[in-house]
N, C-alpha and C. Protein backbone atom coordinates (compact mmCIF):
# COMPACT_ATOMS: atom_id res chain seq x y z
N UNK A 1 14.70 18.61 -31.19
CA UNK A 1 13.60 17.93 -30.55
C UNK A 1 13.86 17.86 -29.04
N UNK A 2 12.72 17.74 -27.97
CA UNK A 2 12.79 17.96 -27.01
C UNK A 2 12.90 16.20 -26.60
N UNK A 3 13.15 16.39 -25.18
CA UNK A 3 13.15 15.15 -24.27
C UNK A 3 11.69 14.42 -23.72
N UNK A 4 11.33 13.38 -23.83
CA UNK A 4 9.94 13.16 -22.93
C UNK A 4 10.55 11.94 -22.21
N UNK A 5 8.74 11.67 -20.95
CA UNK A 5 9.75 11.02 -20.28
C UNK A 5 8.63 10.05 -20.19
N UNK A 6 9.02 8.67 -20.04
CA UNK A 6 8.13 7.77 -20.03
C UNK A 6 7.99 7.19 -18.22
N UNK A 7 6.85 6.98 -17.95
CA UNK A 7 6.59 6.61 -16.69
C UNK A 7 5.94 5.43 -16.71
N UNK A 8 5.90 4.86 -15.51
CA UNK A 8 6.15 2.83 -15.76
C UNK A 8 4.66 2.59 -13.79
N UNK A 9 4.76 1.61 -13.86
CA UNK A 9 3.42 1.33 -12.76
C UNK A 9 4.49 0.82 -11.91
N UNK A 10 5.56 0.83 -11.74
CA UNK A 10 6.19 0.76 -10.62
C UNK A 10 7.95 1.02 -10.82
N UNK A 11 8.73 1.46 -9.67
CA UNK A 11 10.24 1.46 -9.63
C UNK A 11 10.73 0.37 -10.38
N UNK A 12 10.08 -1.07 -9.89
CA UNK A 12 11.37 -2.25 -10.67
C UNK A 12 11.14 -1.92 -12.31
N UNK A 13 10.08 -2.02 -12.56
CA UNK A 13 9.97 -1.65 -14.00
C UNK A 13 10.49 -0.26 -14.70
N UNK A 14 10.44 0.82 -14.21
CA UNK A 14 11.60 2.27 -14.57
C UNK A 14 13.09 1.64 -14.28
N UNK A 15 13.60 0.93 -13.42
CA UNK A 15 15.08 0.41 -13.64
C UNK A 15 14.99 -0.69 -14.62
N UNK A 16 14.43 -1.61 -14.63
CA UNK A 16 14.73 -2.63 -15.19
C UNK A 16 14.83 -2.25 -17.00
N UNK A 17 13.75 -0.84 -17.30
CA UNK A 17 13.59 -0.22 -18.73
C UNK A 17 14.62 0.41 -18.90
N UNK A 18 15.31 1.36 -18.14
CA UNK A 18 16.83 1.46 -17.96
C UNK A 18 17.76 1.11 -18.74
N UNK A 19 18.12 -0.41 -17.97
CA UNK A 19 19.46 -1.61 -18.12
C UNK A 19 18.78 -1.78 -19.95
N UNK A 20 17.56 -1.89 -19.84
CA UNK A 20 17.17 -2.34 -21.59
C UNK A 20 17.77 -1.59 -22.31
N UNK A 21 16.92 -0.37 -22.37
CA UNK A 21 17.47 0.81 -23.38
C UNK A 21 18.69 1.11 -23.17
N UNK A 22 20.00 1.26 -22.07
CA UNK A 22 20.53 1.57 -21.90
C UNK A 22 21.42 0.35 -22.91
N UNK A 23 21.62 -0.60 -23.08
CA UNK A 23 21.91 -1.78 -23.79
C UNK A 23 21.58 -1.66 -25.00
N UNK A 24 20.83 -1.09 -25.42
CA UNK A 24 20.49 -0.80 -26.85
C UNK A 24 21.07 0.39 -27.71
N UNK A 25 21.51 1.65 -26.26
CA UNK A 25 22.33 2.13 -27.13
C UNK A 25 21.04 3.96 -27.16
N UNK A 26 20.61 3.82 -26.27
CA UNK A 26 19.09 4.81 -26.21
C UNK A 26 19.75 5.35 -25.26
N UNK A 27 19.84 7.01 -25.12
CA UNK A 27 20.25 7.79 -24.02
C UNK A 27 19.02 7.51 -22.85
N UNK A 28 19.27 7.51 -22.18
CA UNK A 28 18.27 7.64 -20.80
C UNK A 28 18.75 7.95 -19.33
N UNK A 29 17.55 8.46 -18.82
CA UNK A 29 18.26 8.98 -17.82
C UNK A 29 16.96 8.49 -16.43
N UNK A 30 17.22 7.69 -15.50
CA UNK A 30 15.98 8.15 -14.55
C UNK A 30 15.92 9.19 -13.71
N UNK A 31 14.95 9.99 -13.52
CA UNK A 31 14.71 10.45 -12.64
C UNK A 31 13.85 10.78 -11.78
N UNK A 32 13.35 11.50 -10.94
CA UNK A 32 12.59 11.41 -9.62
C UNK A 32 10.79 12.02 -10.52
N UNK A 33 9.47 11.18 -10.32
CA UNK A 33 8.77 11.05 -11.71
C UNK A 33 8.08 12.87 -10.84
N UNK A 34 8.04 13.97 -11.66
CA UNK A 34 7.41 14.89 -11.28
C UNK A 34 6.03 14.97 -10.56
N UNK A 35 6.29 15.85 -9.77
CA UNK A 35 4.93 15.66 -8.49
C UNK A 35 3.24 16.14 -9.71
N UNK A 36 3.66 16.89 -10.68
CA UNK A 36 2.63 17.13 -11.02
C UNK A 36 1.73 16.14 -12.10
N UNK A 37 2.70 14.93 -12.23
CA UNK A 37 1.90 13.43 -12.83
C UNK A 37 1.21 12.90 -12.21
N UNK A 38 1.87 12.41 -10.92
CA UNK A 38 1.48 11.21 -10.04
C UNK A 38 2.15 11.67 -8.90
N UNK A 39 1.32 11.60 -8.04
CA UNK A 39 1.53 12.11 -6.53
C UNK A 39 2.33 11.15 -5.50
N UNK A 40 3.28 11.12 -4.67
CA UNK A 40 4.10 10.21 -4.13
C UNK A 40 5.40 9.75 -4.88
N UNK A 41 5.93 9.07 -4.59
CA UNK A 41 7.42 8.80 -5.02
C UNK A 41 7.32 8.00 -6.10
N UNK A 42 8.17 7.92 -7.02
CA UNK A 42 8.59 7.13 -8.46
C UNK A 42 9.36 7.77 -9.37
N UNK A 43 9.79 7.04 -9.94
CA UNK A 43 10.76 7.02 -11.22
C UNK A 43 10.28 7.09 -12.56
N UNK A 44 10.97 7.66 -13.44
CA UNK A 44 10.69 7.64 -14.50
C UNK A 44 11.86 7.63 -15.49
N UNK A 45 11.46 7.65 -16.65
CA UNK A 45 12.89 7.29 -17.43
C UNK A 45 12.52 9.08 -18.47
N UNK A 46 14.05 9.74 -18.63
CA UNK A 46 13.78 11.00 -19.31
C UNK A 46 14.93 9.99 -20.64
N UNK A 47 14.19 10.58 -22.54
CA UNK A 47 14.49 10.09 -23.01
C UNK A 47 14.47 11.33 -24.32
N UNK A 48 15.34 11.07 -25.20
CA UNK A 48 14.83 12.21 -26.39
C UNK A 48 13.83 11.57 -27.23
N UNK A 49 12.97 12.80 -27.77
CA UNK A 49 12.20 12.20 -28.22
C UNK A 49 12.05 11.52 -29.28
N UNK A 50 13.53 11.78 -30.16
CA UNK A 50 13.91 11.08 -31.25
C UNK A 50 13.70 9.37 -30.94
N UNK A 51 14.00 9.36 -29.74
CA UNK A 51 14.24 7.77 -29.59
C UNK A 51 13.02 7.18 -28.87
N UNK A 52 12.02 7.96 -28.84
CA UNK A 52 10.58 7.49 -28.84
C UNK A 52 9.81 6.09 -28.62
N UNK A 53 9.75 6.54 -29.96
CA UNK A 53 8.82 5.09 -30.60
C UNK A 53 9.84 3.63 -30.71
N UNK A 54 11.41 4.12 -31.03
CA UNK A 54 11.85 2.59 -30.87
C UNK A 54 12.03 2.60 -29.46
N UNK A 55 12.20 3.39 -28.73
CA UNK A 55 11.95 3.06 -27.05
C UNK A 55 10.83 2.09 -26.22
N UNK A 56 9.82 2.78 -27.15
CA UNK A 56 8.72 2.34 -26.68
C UNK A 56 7.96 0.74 -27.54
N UNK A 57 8.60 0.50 -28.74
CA UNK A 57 8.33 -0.95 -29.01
C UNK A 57 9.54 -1.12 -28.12
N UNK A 58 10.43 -1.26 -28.07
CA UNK A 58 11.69 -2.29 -28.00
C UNK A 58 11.28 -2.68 -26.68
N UNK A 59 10.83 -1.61 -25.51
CA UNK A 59 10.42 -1.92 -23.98
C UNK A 59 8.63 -2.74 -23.80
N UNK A 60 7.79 -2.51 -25.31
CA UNK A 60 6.79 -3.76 -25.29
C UNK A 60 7.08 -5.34 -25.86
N UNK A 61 8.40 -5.53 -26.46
CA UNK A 61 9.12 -6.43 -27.30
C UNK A 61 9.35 -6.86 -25.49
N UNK A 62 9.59 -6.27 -24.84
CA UNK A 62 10.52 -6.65 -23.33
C UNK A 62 9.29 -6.81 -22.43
N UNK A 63 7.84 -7.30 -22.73
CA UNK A 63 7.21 -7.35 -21.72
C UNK A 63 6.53 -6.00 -20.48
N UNK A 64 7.15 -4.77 -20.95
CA UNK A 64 7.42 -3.45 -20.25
C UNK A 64 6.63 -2.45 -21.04
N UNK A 65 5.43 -2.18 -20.53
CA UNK A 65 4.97 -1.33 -21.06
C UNK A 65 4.66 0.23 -20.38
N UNK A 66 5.41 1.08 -20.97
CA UNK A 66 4.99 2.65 -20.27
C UNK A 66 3.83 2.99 -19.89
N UNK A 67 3.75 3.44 -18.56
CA UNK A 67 2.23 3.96 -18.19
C UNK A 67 1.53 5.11 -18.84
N UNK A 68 2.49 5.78 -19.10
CA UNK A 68 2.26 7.26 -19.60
C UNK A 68 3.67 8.09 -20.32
N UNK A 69 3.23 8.38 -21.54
CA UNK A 69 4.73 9.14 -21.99
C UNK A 69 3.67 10.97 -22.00
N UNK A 70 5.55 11.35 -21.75
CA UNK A 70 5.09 12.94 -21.02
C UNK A 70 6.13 13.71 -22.18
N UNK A 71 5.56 15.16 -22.27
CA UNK A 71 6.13 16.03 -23.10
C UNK A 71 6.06 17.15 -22.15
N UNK A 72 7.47 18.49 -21.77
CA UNK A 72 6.69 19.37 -21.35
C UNK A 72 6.63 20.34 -22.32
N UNK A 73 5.69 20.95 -22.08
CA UNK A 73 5.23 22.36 -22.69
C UNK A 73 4.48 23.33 -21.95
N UNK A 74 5.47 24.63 -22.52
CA UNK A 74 4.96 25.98 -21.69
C UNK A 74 4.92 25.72 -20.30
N UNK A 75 6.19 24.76 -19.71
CA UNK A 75 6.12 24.50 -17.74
C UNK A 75 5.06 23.44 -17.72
N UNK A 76 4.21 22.86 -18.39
CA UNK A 76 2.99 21.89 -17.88
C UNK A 76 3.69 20.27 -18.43
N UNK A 77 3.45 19.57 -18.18
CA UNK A 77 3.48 18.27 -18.97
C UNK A 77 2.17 17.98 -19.62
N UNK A 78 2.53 17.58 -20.63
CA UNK A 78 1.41 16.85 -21.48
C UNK A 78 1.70 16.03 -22.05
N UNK A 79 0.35 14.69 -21.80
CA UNK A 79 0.73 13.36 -22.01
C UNK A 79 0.07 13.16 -23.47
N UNK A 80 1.45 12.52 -24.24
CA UNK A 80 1.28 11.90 -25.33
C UNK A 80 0.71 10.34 -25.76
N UNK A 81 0.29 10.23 -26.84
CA UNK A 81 -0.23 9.31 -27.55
C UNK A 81 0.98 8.91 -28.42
N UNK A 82 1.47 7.26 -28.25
CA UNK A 82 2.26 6.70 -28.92
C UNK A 82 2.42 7.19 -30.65
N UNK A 83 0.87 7.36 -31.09
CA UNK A 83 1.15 7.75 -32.47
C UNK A 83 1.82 9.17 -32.64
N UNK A 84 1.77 9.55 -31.60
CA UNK A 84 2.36 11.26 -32.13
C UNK A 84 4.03 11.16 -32.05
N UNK A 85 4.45 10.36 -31.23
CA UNK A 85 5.88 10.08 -31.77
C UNK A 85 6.23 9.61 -33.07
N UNK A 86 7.66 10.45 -33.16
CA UNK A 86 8.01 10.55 -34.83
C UNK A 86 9.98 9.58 -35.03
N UNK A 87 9.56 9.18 -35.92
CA UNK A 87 10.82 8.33 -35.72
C UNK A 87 12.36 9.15 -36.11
């Protein structure tokens, strides 16, 4: 399974989702959020996609909700729908 990466409405919130998952035991990684999402500077968190969906409750359990989760394919990103993650 590939990596996606979840993107957040601001920097404090991509670190602060971080220190969470990172505490839980969820590989993550931030990095610089690709120019072809969102234009200008930000962060994002790169995550496998195995760890998905408990990524993504455990960071709405935390008040933190992802702006957008990203998959790439064929060089493009394409943004996923929470249900298409698989546990």
């Amino acid at each position: 399974m590939e990596d996606i990466l979840f993107t957040f409405h601001n920097t404090h919130h991509s670190i602060l989702a971080e220190k969470i998952l990172l505490e839980a035991n969820i590989p993550v990684k931030v990095m610089p959020m690709p120019e072809v999402i969102t234009a200008g500077c930000g962060l994002c968190l790169r995550l496998p996609e195995a760890d998905g969906l408990c990524a993504y409750h455990l960071l709405k359990s935390s008040s933190i909700s992802p702006r957008g989760i990203y998959r790439k394919n064929s060089g493009l990103y394409v943004e996923l729908q929470i249900e298409t993650l698989h546990t």
